[in-house]
Protein backbone atom coordinates (compact mmCIF):
# COMPACT_ATOMS: atom_id res chain seq x y z
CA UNK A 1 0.00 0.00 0.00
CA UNK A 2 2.48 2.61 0.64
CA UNK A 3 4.12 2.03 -3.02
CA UNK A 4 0.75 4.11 -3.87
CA UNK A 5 1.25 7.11 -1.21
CA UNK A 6 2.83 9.21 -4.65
CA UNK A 7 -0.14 8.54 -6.77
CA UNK A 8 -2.63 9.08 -3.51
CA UNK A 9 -0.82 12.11 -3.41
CA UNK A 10 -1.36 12.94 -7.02
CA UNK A 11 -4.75 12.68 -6.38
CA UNK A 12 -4.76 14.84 -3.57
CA UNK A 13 -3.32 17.77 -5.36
CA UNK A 14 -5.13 17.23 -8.58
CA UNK A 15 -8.27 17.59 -6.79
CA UNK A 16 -7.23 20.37 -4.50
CA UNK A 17 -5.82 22.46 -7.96
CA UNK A 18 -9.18 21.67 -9.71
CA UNK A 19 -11.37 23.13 -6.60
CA UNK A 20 -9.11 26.30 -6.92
CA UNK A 21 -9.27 26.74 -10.81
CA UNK A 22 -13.66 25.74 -9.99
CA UNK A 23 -13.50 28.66 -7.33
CA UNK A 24 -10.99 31.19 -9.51
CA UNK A 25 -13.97 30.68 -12.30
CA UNK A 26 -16.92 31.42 -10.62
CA UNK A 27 -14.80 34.71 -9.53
CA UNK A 28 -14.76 35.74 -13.07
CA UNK A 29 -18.29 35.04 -13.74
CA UNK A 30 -20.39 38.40 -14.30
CA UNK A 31 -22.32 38.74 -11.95
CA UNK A 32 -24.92 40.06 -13.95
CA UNK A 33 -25.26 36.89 -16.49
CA UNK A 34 -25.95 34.65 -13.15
CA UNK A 35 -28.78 37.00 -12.39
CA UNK A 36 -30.35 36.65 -15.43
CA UNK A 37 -33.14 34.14 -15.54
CA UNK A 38 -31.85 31.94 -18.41
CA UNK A 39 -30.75 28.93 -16.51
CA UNK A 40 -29.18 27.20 -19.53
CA UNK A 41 -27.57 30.18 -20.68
CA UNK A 42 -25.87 30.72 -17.26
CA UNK A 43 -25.20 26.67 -17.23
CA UNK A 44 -22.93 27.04 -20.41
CA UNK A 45 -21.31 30.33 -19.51
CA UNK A 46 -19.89 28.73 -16.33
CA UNK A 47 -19.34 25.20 -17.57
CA UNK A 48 -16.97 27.15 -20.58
CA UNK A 49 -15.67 29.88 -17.99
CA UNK A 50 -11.62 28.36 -18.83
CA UNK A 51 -10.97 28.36 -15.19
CA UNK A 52 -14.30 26.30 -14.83
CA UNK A 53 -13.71 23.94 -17.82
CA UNK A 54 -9.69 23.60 -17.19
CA UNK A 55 -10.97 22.48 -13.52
CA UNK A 56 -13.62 20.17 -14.59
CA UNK A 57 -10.83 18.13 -16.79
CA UNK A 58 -8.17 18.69 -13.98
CA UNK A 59 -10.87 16.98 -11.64
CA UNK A 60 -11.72 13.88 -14.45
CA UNK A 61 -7.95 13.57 -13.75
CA UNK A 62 -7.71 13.31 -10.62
CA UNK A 63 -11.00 10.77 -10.49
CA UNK A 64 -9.36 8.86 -13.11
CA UNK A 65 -5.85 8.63 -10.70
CA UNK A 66 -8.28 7.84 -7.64
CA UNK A 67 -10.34 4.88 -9.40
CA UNK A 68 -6.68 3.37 -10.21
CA UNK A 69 -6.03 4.19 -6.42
CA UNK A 70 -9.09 1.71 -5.50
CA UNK A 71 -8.07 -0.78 -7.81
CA UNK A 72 -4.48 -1.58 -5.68
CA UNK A 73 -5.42 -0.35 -2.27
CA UNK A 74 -7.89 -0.71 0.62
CA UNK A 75 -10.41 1.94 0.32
CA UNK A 76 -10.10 3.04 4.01
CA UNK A 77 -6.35 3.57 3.55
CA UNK A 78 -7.00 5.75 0.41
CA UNK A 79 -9.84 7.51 1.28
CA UNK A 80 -8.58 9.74 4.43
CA UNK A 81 -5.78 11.00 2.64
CA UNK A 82 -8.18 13.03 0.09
CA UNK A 83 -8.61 15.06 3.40
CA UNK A 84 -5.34 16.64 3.06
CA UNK A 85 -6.48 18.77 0.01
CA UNK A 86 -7.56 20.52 2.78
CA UNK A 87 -3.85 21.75 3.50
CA UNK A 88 -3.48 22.85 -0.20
CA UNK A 89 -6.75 24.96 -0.56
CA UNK A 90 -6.93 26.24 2.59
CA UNK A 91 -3.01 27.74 1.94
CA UNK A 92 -4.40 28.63 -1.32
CA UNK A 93 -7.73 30.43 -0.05
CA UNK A 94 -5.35 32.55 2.17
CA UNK A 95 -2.55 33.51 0.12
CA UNK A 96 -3.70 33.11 -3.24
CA UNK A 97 -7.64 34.67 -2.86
CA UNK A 98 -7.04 36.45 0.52
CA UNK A 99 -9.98 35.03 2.36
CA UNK A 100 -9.90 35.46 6.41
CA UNK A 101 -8.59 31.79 7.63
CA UNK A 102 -9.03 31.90 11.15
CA UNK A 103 -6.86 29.95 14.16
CA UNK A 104 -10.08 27.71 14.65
CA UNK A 105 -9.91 26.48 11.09
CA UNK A 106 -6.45 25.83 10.75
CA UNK A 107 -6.55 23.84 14.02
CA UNK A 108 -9.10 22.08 12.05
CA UNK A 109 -6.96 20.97 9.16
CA UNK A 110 -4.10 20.39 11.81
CA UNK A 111 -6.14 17.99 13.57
CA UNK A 112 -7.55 16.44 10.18
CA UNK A 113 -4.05 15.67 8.92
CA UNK A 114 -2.81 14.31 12.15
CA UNK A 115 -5.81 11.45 11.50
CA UNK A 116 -4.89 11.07 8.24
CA UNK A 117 -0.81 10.42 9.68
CA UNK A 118 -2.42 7.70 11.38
CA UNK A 119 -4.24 6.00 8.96
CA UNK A 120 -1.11 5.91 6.99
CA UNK A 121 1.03 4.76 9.89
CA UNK A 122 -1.67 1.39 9.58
């Protein structure tokens, strides 16, 4: 199982890069066009937003690297290490969009990595 920890990693950071690019789209949405009441209009416009679309393939990429993940190894050894995409986007949140990350939340992902260190250690 631990031969896999570098792809389970991929995986990790795949997925944490395509819920950046996801939230960096929906930044650059008009606000305006989401307003409007064309639903389908709105559903295209944010599906080909290129921060949306690039994070949408980024994400079948990182599904594609977790299904192989399942394949070799036990899915409770795999699973809790998606939870340290955590670490990544909540760095990201704070330095790259400047959102308020308070004490309580980083304790938060401090506490949910130190459960993921111990499901590896198994």
């Amino acid at each position: 199982m631990v031969n896999y920890i570098p792809l389970i990693l991929f995986t990790v950071l795949t997925n944490a890069i395509a819920q950046i690019f996801l939230k960096k789209g929906m930044l650059t949405m008009e606000s305006e066009s989401m307003r409007s009441g064309a639903v389908l209009t709105t559903v295209i416009q944010i599906v080909f937003n290129p921060y949306v679309f690039a994070g949408l393939c980024i994400f079948v990429i990182s599904m594609a690297s977790h299904l192989f993940v399942l394949s070799k190894v036990e899915l409770s050894f795999a699973y809790p290490f998606l939870s340290l995409a955590y670490v990544v986007v909540l760095a990201y949140a704070y330095y790259g969009f400047g959102e308020d990350v308070s004490f309580v939340r980083v304790a938060g992902v401090a506490l949910i990595c130190a459960g993921t260190l111990l499901v590896a250690q198994s």
